[in-house]
Protein backbone atom coordinates (compact mmCIF):
# COMPACT_ATOMS: atom_id res chain seq x y z
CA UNK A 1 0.00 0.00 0.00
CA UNK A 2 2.16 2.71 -1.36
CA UNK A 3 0.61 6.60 -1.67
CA UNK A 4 -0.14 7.93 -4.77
CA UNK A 5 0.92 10.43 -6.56
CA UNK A 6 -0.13 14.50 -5.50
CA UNK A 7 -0.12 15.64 -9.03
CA UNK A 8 -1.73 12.03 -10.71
CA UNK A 9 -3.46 13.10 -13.72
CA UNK A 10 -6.91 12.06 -14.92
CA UNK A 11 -7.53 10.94 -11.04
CA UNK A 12 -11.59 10.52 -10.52
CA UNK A 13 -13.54 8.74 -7.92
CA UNK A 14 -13.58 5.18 -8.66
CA UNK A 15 -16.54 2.62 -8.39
CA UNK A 16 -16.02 1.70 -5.43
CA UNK A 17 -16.11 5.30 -3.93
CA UNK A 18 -19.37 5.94 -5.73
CA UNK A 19 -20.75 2.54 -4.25
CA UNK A 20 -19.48 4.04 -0.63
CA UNK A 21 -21.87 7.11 -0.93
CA UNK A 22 -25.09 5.14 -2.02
CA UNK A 23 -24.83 3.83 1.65
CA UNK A 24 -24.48 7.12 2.52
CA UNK A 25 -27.92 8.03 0.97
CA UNK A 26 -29.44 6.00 2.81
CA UNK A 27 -28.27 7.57 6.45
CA UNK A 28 -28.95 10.77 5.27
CA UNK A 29 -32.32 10.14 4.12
CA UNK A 30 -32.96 8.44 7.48
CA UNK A 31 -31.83 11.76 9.12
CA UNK A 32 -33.87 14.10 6.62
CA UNK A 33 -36.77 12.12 7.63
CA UNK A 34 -36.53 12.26 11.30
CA UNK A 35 -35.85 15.86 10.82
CA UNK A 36 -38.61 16.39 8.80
CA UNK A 37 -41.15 14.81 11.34
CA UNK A 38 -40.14 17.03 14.47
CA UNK A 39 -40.61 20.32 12.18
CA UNK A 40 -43.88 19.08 11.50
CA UNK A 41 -44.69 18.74 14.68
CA UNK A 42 -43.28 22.12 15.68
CA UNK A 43 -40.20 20.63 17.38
CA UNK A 44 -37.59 21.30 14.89
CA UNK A 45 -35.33 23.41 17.51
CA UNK A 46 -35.77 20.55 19.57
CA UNK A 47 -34.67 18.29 17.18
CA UNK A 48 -32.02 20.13 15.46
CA UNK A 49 -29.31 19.34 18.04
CA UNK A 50 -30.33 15.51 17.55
CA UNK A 51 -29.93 15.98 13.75
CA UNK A 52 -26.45 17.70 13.89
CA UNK A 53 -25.15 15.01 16.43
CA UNK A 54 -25.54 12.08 14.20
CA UNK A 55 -25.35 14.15 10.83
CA UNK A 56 -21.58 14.75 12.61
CA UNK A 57 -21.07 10.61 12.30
CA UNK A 58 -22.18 10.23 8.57
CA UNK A 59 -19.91 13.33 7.79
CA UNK A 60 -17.50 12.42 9.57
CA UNK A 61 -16.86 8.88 8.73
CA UNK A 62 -17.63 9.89 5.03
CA UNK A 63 -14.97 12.28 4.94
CA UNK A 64 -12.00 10.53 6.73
CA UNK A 65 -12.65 7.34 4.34
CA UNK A 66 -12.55 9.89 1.93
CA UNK A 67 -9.13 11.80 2.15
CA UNK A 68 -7.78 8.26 3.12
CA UNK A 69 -8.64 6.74 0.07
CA UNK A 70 -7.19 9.99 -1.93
CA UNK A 71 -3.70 9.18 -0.15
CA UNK A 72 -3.99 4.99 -0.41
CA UNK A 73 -6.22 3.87 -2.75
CA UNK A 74 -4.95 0.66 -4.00
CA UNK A 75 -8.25 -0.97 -4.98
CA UNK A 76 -7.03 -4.57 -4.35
CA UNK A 77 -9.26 -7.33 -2.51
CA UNK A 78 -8.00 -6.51 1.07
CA UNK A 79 -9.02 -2.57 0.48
CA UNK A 80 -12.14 -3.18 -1.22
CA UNK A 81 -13.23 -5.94 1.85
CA UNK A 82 -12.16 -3.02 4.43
CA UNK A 83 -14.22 -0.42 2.72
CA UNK A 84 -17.20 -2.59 2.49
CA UNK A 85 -16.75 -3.13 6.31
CA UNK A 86 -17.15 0.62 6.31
CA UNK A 87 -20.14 0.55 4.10
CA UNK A 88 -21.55 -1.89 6.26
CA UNK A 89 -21.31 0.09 9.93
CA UNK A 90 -23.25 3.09 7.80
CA UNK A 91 -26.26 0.86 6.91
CA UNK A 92 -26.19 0.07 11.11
CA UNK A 93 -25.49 3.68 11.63
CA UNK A 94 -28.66 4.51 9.20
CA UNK A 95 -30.76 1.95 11.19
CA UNK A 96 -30.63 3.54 14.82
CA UNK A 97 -31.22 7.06 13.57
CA UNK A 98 -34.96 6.58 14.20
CA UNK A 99 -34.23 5.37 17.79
CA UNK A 100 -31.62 8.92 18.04
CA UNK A 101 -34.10 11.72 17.03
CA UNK A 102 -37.23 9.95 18.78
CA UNK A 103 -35.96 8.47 22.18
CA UNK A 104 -32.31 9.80 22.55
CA UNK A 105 -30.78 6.28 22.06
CA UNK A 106 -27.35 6.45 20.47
CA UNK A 107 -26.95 2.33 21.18
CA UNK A 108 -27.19 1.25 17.08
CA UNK A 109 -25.84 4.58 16.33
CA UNK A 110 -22.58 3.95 18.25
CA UNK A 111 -22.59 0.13 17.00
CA UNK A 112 -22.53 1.46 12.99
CA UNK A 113 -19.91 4.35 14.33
CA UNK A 114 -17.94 2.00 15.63
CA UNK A 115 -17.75 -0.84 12.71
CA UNK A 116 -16.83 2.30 10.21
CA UNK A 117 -14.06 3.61 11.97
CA UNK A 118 -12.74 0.04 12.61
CA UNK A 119 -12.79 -1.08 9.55
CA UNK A 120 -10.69 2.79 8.62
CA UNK A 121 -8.51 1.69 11.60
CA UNK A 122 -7.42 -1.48 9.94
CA UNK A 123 -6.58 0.35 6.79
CA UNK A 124 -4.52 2.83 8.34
CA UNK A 125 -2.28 0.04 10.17
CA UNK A 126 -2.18 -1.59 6.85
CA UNK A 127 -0.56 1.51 5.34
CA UNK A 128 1.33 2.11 8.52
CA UNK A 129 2.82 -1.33 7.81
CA UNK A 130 3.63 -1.59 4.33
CA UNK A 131 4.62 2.57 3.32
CA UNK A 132 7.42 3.15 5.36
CA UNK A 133 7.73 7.00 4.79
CA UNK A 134 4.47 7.16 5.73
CA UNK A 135 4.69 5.11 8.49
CA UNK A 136 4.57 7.69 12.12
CA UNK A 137 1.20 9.25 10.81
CA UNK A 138 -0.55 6.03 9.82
CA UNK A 139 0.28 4.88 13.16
CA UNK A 140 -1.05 7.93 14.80
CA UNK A 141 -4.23 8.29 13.05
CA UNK A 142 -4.91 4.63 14.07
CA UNK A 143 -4.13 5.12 17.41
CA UNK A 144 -6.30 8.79 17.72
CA UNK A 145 -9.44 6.94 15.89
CA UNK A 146 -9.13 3.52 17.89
CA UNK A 147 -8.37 6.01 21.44
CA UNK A 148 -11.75 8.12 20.77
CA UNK A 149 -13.89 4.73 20.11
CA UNK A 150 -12.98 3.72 22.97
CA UNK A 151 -14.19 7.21 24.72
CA UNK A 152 -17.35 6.52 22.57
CA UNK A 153 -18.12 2.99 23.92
CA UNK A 154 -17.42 4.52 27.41
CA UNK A 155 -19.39 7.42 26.86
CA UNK A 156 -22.68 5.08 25.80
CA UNK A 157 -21.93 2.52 28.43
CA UNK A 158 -21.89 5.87 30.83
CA UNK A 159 -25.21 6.73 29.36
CA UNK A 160 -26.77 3.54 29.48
CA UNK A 161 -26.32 2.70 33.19
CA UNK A 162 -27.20 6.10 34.30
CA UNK A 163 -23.56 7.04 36.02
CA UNK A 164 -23.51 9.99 33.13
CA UNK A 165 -25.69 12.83 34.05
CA UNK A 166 -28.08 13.91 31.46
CA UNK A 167 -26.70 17.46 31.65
CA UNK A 168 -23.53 16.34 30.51
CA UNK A 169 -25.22 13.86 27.57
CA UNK A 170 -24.10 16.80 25.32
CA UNK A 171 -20.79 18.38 26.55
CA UNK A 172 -19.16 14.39 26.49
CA UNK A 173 -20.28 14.37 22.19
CA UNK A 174 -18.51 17.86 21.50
CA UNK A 175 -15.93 16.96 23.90
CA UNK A 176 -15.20 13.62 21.86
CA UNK A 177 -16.20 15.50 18.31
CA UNK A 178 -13.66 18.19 19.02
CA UNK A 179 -10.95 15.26 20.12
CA UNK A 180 -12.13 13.70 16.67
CA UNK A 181 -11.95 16.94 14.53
CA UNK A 182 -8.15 17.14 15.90
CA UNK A 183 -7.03 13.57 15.23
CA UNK A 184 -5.93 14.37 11.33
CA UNK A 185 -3.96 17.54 12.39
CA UNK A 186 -1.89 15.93 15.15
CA UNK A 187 -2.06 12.58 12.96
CA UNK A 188 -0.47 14.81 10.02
CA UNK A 189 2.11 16.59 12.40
CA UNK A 190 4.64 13.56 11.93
CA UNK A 191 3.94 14.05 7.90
CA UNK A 192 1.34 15.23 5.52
CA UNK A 193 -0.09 12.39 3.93
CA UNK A 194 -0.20 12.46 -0.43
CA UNK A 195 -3.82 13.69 -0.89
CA UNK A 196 -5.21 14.75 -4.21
CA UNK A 197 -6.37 17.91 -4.43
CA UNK A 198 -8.71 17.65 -7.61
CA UNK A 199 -10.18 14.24 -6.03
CA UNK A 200 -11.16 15.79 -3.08
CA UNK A 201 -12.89 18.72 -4.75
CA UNK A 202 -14.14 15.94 -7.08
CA UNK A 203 -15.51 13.95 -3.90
CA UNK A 204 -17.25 16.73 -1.87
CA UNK A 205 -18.93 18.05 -5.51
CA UNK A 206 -20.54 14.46 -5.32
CA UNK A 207 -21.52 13.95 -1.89
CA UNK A 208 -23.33 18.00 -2.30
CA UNK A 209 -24.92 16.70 -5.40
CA UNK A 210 -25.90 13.54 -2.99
CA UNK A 211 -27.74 15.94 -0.67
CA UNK A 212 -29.19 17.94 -3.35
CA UNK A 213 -30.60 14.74 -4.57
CA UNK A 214 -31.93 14.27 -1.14
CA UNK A 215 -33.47 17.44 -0.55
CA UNK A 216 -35.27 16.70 -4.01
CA UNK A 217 -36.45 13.48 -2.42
CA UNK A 218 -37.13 14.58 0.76
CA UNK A 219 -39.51 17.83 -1.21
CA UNK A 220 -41.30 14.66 -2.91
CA UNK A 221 -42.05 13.21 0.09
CA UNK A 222 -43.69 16.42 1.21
CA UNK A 223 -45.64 16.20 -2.24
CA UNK A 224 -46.81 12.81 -1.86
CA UNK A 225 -48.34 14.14 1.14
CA UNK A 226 -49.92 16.97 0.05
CA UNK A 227 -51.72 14.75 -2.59
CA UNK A 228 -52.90 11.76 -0.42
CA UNK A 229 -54.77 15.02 1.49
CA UNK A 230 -56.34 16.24 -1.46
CA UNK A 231 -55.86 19.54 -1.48
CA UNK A 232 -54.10 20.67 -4.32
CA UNK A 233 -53.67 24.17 -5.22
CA UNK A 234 -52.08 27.19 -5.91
CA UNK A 235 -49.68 27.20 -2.51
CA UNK A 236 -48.24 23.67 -3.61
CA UNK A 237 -47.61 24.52 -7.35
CA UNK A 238 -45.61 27.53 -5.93
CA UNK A 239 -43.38 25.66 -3.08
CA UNK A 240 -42.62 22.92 -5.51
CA UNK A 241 -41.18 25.02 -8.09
CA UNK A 242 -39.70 27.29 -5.92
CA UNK A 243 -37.98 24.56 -4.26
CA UNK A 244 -36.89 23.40 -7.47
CA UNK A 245 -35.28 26.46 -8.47
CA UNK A 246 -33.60 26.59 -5.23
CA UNK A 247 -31.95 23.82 -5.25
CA UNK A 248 -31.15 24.39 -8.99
CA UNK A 249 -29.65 27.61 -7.36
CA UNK A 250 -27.88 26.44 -4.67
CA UNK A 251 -26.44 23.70 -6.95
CA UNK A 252 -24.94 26.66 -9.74
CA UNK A 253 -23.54 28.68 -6.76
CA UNK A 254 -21.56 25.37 -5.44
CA UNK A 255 -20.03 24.64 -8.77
CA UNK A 256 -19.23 28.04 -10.10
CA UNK A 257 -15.23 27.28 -9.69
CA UNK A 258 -12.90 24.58 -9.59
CA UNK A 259 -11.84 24.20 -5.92
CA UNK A 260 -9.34 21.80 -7.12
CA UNK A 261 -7.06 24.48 -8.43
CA UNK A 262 -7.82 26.60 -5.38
CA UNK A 263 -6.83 23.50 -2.70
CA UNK A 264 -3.34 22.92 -4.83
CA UNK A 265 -2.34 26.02 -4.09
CA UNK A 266 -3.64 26.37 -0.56
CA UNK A 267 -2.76 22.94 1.12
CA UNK A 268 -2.89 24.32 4.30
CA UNK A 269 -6.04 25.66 4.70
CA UNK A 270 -7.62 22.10 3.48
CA UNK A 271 -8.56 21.67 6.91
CA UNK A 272 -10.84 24.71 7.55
CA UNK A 273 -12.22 24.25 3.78
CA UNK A 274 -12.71 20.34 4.22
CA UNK A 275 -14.38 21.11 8.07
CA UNK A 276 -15.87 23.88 6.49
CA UNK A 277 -18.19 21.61 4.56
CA UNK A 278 -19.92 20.02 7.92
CA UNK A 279 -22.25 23.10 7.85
CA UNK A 280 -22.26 23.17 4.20
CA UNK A 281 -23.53 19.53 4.56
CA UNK A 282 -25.72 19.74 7.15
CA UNK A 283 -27.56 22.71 5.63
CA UNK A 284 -28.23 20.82 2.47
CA UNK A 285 -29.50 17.85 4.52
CA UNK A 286 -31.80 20.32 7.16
CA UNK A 287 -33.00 22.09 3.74
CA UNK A 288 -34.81 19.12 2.57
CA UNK A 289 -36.56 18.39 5.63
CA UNK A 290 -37.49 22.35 5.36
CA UNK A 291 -39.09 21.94 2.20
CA UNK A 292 -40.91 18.79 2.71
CA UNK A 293 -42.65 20.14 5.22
CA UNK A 294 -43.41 23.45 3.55
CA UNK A 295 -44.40 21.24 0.65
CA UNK A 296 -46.83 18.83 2.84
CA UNK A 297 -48.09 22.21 4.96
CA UNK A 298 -49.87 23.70 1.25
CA UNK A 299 -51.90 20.58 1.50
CA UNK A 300 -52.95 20.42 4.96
CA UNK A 301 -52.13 22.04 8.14
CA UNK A 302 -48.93 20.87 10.50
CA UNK A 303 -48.13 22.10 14.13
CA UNK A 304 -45.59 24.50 13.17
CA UNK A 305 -45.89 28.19 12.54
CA UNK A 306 -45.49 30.09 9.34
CA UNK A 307 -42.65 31.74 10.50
CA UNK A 308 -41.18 28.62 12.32
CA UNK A 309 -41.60 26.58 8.61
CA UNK A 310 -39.98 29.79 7.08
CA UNK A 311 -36.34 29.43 8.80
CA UNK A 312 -36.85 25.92 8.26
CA UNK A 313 -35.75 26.93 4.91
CA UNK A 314 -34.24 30.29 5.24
CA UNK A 315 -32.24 29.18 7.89
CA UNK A 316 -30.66 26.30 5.67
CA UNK A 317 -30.26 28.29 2.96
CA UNK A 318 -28.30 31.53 4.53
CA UNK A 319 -26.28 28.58 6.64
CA UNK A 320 -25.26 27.53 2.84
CA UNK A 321 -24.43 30.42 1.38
CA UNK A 322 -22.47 32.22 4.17
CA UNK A 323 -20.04 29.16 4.52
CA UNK A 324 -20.10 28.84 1.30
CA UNK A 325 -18.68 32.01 0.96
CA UNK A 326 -15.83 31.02 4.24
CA UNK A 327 -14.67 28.03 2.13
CA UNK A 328 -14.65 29.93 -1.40
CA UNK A 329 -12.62 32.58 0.06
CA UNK A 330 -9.97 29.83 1.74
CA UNK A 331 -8.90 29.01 -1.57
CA UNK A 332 -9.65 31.74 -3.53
CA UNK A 333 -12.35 29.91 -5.61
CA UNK A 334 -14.76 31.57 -7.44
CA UNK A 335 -14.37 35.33 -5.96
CA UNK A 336 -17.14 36.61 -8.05
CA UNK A 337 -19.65 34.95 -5.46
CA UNK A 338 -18.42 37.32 -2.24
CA UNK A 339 -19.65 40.65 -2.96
CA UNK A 340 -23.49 39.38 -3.48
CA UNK A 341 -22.98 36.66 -0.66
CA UNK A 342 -23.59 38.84 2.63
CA UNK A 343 -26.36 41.22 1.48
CA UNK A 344 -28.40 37.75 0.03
CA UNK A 345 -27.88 36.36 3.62
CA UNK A 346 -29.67 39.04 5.25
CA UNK A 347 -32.75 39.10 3.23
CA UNK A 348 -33.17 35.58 3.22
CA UNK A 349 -32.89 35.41 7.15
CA UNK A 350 -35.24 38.43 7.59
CA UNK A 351 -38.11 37.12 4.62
CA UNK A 352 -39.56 34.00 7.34
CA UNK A 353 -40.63 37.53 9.30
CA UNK A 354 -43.03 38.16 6.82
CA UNK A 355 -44.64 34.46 6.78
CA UNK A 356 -47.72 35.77 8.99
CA UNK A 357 -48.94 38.15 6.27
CA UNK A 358 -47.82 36.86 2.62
CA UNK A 359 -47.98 33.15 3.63
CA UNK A 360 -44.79 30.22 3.54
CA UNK A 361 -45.08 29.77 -0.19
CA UNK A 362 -44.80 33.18 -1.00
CA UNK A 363 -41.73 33.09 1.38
CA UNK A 364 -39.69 29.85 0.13
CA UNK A 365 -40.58 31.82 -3.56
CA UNK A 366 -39.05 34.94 -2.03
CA UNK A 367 -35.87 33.15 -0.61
CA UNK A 368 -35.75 31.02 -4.56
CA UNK A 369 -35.73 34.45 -6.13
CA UNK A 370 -32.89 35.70 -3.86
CA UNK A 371 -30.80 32.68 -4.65
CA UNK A 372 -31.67 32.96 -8.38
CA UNK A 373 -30.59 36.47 -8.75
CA UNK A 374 -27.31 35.89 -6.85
CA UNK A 375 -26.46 32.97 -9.66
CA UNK A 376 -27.53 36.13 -12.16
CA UNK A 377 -25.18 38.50 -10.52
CA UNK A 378 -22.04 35.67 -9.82
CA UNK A 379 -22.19 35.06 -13.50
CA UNK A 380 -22.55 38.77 -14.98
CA UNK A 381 -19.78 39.48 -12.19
CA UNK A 382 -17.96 37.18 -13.82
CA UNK A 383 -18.21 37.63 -17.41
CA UNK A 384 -17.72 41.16 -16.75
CA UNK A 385 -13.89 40.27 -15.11
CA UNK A 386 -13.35 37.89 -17.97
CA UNK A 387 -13.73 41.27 -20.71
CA UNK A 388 -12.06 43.60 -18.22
CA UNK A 389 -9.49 41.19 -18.35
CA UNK A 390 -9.68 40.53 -22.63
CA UNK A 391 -10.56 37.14 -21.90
């Protein structure tokens, strides 16, 4: 298990990467869902915190299988068998979400957590074994990952028995997610480990377009509800295709420039662009439970208020674009998006305010338009540079 070349050219995601986010789906759209349901039922601040905790394991164990495999991918039988162990622990992981956002029960959650970042463990000694150069920060990226599931099987055993006080149920998981967040920087201390920097872009493009694909799913659920109550109108033409063009927006503004170029030539700030992405993530994810309610709401009533369904989505949506902006700027990708970034923020934070008096669909239309026109503006920006510039 050698690394592989920095400047490889022609380096995509292979098949079994791709294979490795379809299981992926799957926890997401378990997490969308529970989501989804406490909105609904007008306890989405209660249920955000749930959401973000075990959004944190899918991203997390997504992302270090991901720069791994951009460093070591050797795709022979003994990699491939690890991975699927991987793939395996997320299906577990996707299983006990349900259990998480309804009852507080991390138990399956923990199991799946804990057969991913096993089965990365392995693969790290594996490289720690057989790439001598790379040897001191295999080992130490094994030893941080296996040290912290250790504090995680504690922690739940803690839980479980009742010696951890429920006060402290959430200070332990940023305790250990902070400890977690700092493994690859102390890991990478002994030696920075060959990563590709047009792979990675390549990878995080495809795990947004994942989400996207989710919140598309999770606005057809919302549909699919509206329809079975038979009450199909004007208010659920509008949210539909102003969800649409949303996400259509959000998707444009994501892949306006290569942040492959942009991560070559800042190396160093890969961290704060790759943990950058959590919220980028996360927002994606909370936006589709957002607009499936909003969708299912024009149909029939829910237990949320119109301006509690409104930051459902605004709130997503300015999460998106502001760190959208933060990672852009890291690595200097695509600087026609800042100037248009903080003053689209604002109005789409202040436009749920207005939900009492022009209605939720008129507000996720608003917050479409918003988006829309910053695409408009990003790309006139930009062409206007390119002649400035006689390009």
């Amino acid at each position: 298990m050698s690394t592989r070349a920095v400047d490889e050219p022609h380096r995509v995601s292979s098949p079994l990467e791709l294979l490795f986010d379809l299981t992926f789906v799957v926890a997401v759209a378990a997490a969308t869902a529970q989501f989804a349901h406490g909105i609904a039922g007008g306890h989405g601040l209660a249920g955000l915190v749930p959401f973000l905790q075990v959004f944190f394991a899918i991203w997390w164990a997504w992302m270090n299988f991901t720069w791994f495999a951009s460093s070591y991918d050797t795709d022979d039988v003994a990699y491939r068998l690890l991975t699927m162990v991987q793939m395996a622990g997320v299906l577990v992981l996707a299983a006990g979400v349900p259990a998480a956002a309804g009852h507080s029960d991390y138990g399956v959650i923990t199991l799946g957590y804990f057969l991913m970042r096993i089965g990365l463990v392995v693969q790290w000694l594996r490289a720690g074994r057989e790439d001598p150069e790379g040897r001191r920060t295999a080992f130490r990226y094994a030893g941080g990952i296996t040290l912290l599931q250790v504090g995680w099987l504690s922690r739940l055993a803690l839980v479980e028995t009742g010696a951890l006080p429920p006060s402290l149920g959430l200070p332990s998981f940023v305790l250990l997610a902070a400890l977690e967040i700092a493994v690859p920087w102390w890991a990478e201390r002994a030696g920075s480990t060959s990563w590709h920097p047009h792979h990675i872009a390549e990878r995080y493009g495809l795990f947004t377009i994942i989400l996207l694909g989710e919140s598309v799913l999770a606005a057809s659920r919302g549909v699919e509800g509206a329809l079975e109550a038979g009450e199909v109108g004007g208010r659920l033409v509008v949210i539909a295709v102003a969800g649409l063009l949303l996400l259509f927006a959000l998707w444009w503004l994501y892949f306006l420039g290569p942040a492959g170029d942009g991560l070559s030539d800042h190396r160093r700030r890969s961290y704060l662009w790759g943990y950058g992405h959590y919220g980028i993530f996360a927002a994606l994810a909370a936006l589709g439970a957002g607009l499936e309610v909003a969708v299912e709401r024009s149909g029939h009533d829910v237990a949320v208020s119109p301006v509690a369904l409104g930051y459902a989505v605004a709130a997503p949506a300015g999460v998106y674009l502001a760190l959208l902006w933060a990672v852009n700027a890291l690595v200097g990708a695509a600087p026609a998006l800042f100037p248009a970034t903080v003053p689209g923020c604002v109005v789409v934070l202040a436009l749920p305010l207005a939900a009492p008096w022009i209605g939720v669909a008129a507000v996720v239309g608003a917050i479409s338009a918003v988006c829309v026109l910053l695409v408009a503006v990003t790309i006139w920006t930009a062409n206007a540079g390119a002649r400035a510039g006689g390009r």
